[in-house]
C-alpha atoms as a PDB file:
ATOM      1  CA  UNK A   1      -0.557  -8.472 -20.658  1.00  0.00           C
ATOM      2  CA  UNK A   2      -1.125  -9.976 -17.497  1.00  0.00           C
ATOM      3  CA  UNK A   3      -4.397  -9.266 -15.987  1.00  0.00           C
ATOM      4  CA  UNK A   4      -4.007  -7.716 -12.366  1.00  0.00           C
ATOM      5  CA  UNK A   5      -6.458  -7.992  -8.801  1.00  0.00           C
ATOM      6  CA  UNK A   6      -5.928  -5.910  -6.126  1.00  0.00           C
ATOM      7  CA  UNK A   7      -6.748  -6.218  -2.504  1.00  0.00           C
ATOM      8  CA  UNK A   8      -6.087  -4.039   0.034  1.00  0.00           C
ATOM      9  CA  UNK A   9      -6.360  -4.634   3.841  1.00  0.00           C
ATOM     10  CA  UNK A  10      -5.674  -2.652   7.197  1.00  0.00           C
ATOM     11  CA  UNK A  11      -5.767   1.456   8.101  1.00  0.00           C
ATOM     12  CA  UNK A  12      -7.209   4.194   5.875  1.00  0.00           C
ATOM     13  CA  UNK A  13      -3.475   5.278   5.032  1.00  0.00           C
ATOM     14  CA  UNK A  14      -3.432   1.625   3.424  1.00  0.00           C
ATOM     15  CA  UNK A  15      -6.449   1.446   1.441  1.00  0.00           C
ATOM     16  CA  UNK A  16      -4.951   5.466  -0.126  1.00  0.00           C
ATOM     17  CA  UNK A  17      -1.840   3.264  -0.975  1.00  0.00           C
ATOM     18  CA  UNK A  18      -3.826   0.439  -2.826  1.00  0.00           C
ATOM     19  CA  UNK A  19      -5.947   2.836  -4.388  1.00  0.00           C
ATOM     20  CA  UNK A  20      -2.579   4.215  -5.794  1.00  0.00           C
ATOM     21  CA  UNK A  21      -1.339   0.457  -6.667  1.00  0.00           C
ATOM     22  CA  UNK A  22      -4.889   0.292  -8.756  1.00  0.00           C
ATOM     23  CA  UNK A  23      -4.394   3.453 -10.159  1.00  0.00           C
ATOM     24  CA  UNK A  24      -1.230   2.140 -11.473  1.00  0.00           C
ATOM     25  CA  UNK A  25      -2.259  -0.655 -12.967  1.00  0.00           C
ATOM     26  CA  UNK A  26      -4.757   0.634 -14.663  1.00  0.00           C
ATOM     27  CA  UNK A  27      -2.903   3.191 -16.373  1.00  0.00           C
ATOM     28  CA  UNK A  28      -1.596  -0.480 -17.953  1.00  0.00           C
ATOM     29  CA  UNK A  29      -5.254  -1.505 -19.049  1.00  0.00           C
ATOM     30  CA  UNK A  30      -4.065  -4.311 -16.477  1.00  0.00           C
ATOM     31  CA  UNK A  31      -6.531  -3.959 -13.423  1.00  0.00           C
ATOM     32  CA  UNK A  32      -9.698  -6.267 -12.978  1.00  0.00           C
ATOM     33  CA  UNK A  33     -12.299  -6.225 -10.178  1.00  0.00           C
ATOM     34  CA  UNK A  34     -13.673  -9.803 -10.769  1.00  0.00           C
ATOM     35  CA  UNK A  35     -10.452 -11.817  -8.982  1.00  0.00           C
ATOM     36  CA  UNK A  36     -11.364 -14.380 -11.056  1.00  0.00           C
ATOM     37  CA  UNK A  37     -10.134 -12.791 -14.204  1.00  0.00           C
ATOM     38  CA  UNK A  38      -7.079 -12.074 -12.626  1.00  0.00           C
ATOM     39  CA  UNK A  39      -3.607 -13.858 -13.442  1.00  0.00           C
ATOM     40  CA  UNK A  40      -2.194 -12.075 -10.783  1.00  0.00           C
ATOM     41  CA  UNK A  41      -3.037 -10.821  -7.745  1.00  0.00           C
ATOM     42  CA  UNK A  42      -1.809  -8.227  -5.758  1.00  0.00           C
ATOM     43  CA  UNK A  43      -2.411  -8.235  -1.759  1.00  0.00           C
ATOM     44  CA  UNK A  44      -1.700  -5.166  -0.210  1.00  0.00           C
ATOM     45  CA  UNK A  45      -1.306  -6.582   3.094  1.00  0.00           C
ATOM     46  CA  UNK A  46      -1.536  -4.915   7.002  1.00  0.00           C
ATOM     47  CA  UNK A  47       0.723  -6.112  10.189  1.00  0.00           C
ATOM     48  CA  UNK A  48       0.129  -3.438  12.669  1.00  0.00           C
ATOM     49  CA  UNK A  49      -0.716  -5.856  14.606  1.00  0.00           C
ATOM     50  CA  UNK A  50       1.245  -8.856  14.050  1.00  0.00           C
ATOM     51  CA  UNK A  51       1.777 -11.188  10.959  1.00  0.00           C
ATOM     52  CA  UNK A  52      -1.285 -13.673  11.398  1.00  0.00           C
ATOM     53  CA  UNK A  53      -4.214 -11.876   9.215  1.00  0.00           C
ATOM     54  CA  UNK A  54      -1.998 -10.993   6.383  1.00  0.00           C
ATOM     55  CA  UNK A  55      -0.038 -14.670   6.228  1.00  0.00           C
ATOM     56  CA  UNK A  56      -4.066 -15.945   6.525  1.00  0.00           C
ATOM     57  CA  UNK A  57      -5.196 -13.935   3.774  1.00  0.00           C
ATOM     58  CA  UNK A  58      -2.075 -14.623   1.662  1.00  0.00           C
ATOM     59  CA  UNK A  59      -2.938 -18.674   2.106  1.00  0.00           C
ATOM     60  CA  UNK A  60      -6.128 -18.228   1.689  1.00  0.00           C
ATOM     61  CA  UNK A  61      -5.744 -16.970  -2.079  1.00  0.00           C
ATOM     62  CA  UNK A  62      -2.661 -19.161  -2.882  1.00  0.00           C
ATOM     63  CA  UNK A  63      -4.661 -21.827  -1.655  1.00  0.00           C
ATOM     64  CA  UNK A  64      -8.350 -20.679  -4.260  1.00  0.00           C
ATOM     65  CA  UNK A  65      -5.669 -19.834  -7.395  1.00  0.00           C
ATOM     66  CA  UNK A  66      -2.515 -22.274  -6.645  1.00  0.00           C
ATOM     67  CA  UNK A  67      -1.588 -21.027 -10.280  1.00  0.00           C
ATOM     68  CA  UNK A  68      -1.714 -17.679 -10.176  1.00  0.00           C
ATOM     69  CA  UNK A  69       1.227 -15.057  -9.622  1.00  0.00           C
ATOM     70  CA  UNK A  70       1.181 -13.158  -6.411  1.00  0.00           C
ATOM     71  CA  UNK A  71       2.508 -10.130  -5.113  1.00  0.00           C
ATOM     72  CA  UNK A  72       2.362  -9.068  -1.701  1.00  0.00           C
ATOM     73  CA  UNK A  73       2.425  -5.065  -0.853  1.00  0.00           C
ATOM     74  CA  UNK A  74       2.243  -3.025   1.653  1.00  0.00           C
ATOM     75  CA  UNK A  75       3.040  -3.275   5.444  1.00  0.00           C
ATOM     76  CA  UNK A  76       5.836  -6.577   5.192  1.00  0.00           C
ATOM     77  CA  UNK A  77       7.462  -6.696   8.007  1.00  0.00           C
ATOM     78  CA  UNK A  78      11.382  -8.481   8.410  1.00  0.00           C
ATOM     79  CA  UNK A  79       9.423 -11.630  10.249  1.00  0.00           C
ATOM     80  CA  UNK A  80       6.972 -11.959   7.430  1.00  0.00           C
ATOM     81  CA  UNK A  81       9.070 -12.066   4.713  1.00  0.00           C
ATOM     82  CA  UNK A  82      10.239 -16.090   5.446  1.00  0.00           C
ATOM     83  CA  UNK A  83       6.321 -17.272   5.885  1.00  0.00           C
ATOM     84  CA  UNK A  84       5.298 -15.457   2.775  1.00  0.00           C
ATOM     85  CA  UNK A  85       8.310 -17.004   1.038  1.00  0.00           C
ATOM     86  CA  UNK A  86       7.182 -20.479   2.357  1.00  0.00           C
ATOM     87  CA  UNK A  87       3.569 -20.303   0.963  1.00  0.00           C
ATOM     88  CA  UNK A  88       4.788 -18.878  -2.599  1.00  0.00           C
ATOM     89  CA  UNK A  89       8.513 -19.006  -2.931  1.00  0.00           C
ATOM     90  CA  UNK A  90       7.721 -17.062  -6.266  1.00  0.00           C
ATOM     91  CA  UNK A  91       6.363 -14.285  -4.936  1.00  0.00           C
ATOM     92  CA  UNK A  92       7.326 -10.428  -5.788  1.00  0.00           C
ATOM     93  CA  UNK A  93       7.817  -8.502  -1.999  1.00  0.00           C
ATOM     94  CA  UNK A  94       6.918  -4.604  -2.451  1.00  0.00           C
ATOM     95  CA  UNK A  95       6.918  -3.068   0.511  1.00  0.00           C
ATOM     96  CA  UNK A  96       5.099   0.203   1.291  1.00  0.00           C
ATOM     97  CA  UNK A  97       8.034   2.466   0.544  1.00  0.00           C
ATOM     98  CA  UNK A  98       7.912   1.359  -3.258  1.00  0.00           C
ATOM     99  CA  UNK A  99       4.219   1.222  -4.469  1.00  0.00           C
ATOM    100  CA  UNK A 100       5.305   4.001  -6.948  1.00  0.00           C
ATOM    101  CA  UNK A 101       7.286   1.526  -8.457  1.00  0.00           C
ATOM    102  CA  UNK A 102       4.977  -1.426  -8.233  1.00  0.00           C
ATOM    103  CA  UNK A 103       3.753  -1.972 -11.634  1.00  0.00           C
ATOM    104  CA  UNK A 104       7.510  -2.734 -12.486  1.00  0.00           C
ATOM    105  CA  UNK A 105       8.480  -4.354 -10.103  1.00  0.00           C
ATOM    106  CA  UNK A 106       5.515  -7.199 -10.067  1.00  0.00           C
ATOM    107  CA  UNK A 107       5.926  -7.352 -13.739  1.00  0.00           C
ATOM    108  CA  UNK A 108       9.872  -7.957 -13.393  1.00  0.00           C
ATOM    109  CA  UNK A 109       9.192 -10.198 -10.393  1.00  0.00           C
ATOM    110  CA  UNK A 110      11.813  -8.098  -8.397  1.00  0.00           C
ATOM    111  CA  UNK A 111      11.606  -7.706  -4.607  1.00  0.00           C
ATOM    112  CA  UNK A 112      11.672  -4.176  -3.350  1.00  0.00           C
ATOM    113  CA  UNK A 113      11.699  -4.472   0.734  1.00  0.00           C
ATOM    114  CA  UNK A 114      14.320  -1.526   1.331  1.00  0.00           C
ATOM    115  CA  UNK A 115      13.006   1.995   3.281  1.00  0.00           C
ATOM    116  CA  UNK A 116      12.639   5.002   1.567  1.00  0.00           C
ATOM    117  CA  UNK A 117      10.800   8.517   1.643  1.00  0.00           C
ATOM    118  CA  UNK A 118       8.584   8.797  -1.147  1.00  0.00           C
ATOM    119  CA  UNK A 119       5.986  11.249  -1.088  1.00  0.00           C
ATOM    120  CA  UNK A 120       2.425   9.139  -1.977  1.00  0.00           C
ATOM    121  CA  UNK A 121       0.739  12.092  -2.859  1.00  0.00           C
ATOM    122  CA  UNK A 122      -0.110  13.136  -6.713  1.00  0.00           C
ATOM    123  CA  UNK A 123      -0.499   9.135  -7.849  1.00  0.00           C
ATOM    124  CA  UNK A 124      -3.140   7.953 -10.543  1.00  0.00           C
ATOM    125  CA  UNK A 125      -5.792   6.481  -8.313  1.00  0.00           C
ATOM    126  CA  UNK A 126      -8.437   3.730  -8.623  1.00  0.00           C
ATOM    127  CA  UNK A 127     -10.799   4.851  -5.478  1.00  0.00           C
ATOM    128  CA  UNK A 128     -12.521   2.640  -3.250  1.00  0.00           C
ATOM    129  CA  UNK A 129     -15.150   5.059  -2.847  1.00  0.00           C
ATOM    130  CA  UNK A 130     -15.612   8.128  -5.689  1.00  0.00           C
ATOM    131  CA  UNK A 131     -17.022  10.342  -2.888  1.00  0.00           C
ATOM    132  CA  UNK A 132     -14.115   9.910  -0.604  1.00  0.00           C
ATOM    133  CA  UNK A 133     -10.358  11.063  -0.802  1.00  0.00           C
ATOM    134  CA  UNK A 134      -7.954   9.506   1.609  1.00  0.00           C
ATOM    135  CA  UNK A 135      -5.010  12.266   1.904  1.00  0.00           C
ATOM    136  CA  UNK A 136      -2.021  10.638   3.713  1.00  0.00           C
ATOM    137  CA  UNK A 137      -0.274  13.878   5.046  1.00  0.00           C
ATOM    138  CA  UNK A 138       3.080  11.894   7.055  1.00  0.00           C
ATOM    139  CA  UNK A 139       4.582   7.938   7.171  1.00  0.00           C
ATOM    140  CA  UNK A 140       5.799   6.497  10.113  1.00  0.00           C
ATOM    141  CA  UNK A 141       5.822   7.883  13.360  1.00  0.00           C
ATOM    142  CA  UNK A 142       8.098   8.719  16.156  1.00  0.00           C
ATOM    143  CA  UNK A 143       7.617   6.034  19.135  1.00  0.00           C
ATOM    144  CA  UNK A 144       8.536   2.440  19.239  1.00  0.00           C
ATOM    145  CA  UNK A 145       5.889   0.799  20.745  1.00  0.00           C
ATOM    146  CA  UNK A 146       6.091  -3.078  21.043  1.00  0.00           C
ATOM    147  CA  UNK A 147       2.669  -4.100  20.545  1.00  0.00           C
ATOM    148  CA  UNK A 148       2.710  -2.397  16.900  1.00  0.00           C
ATOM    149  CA  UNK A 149       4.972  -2.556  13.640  1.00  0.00           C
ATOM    150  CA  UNK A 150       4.595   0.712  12.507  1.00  0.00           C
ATOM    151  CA  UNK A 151       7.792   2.180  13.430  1.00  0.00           C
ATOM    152  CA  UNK A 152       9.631  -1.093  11.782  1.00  0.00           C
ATOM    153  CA  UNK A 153       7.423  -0.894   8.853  1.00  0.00           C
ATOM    154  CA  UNK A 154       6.867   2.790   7.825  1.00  0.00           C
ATOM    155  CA  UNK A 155       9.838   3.855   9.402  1.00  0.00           C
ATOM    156  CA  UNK A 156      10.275   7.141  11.568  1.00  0.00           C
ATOM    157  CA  UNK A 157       8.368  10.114  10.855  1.00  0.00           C
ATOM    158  CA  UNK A 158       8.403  11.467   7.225  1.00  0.00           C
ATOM    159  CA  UNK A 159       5.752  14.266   7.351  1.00  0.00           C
ATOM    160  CA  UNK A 160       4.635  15.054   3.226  1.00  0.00           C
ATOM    161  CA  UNK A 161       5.626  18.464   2.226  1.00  0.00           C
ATOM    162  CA  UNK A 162       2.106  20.985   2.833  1.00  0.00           C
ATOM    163  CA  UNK A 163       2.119  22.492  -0.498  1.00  0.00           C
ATOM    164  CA  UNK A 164       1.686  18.855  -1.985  1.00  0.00           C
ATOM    165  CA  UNK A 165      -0.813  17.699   0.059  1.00  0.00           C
ATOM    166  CA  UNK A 166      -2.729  21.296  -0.495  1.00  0.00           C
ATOM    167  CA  UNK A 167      -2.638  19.908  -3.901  1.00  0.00           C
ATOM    168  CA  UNK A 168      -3.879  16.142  -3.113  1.00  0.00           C
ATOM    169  CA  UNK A 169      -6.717  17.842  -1.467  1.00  0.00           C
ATOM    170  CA  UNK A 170      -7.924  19.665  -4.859  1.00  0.00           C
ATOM    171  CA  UNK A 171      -7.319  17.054  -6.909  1.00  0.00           C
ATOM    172  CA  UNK A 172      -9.296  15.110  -4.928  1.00  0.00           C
ATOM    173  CA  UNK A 173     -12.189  17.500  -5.218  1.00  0.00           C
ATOM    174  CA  UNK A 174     -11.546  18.395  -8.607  1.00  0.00           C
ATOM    175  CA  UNK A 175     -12.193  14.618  -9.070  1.00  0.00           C
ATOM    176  CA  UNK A 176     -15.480  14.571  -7.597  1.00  0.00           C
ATOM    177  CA  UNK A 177     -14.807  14.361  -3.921  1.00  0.00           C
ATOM    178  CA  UNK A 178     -17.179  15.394  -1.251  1.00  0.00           C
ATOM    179  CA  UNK A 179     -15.382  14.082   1.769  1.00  0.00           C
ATOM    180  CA  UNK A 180     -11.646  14.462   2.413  1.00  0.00           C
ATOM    181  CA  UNK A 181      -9.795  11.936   4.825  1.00  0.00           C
ATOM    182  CA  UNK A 182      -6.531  13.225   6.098  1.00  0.00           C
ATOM    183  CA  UNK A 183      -4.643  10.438   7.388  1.00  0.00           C
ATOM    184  CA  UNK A 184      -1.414   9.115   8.396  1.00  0.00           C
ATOM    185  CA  UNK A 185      -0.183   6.421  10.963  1.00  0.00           C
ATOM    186  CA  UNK A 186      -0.302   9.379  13.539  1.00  0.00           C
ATOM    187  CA  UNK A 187      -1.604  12.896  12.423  1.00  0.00           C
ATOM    188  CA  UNK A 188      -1.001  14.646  15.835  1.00  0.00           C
ATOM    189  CA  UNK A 189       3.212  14.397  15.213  1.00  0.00           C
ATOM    190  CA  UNK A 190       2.454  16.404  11.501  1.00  0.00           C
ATOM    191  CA  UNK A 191       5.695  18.614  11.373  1.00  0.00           C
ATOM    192  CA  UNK A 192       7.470  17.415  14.547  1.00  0.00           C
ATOM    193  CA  UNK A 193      10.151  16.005  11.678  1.00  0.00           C
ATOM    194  CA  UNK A 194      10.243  19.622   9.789  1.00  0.00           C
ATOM    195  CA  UNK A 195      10.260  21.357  13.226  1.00  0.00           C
ATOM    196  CA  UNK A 196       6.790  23.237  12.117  1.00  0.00           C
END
């Protein structure tokens, strides 16, 4: 089996979602923390605010493991997807609305850059910190505003369901948590979408 790295970049609602992608590969036996272990790496990259740091941080690991498989997660925006295609023509494209599905996806080398709703709540989880659990209660948001990608990205609105995230939140302590994050790419419009 191919041995998996995972790096996550950007917002708090971002490192939750690579904490999922761990937590699925290492329900695989696949995930490694030493990158140099790694035959593939997975870079679960940020573009809020443009395409630069992620396209940076992409060549900068192509350019250490020219060998290695990559797949890039996360926040890919329509103008990224060229550049990224340019550094590593192989590479698998997961955007954020499929990191359920990321595990097969990487290992099928199948791109996945459509929008969805998924609720990323209730996921196996490798945390960045044991202490802390990052709750993402919405995705997306309702502006447009042209000096961010988080409309194009995450899409409008999708505000998670409370009952689930009620449930993220004890898991979370069940698990050891003393501190709870509640996050989302904008908390104040929680419910504007399920007119609560």
């Amino acid at each position: 089996m191919q041995k998996v790295h995972v790096k996550s970049f950007g917002c708090s609602a971002n490192i939750a979602e690579g904490e999922i992608i761990k937590g699925k590969f290492a329900q695989d036996g696949t995930i490694v923390e030493d990158e140099k272990d790694a035959d593939t790496f997975v870079l679960n990259i940020c573009t809020v605010k443009g395409d630069k740091g992620a396209l940076d941080e992409i060549r900068k690991i192509k350019a250490a493991h020219p060998h290695k498989k990559l797949t890039i997660a996360g926040c890919i925006t329509p103008s990224i997807v060229e550049s990224i295609k340019k550094i590593d023509p192989t590479a698998t494209l997961v955007n954020t609305h499929h990191i359920n599905q990321i595990t097969e996806l990487a290992n099928a080398n199948i791109d996945a850059l459509t929008h969805a709703k998924p609720i990323k709540l209730l996921q196996p989880r490798v945390r960045t910190n044991p202490v802390v659990g990052i709750v993402p209660i919405s995705s997306g948001c309702l502006d447009a505003c042209a000096f961010c990608s988080t409309r194009l990205v995450k899409g409008p609105l999708f505000s998670f369901p409370p009952d689930v995230i009620v449930d993220e939140v004890k898991k979370c302590v069940s698990d050891g948590c003393k501190e709870i994050w509640i996050t989302g790419q904008d908390t104040c419009c929680y419910g504007f979408d399920r007119k609560t």
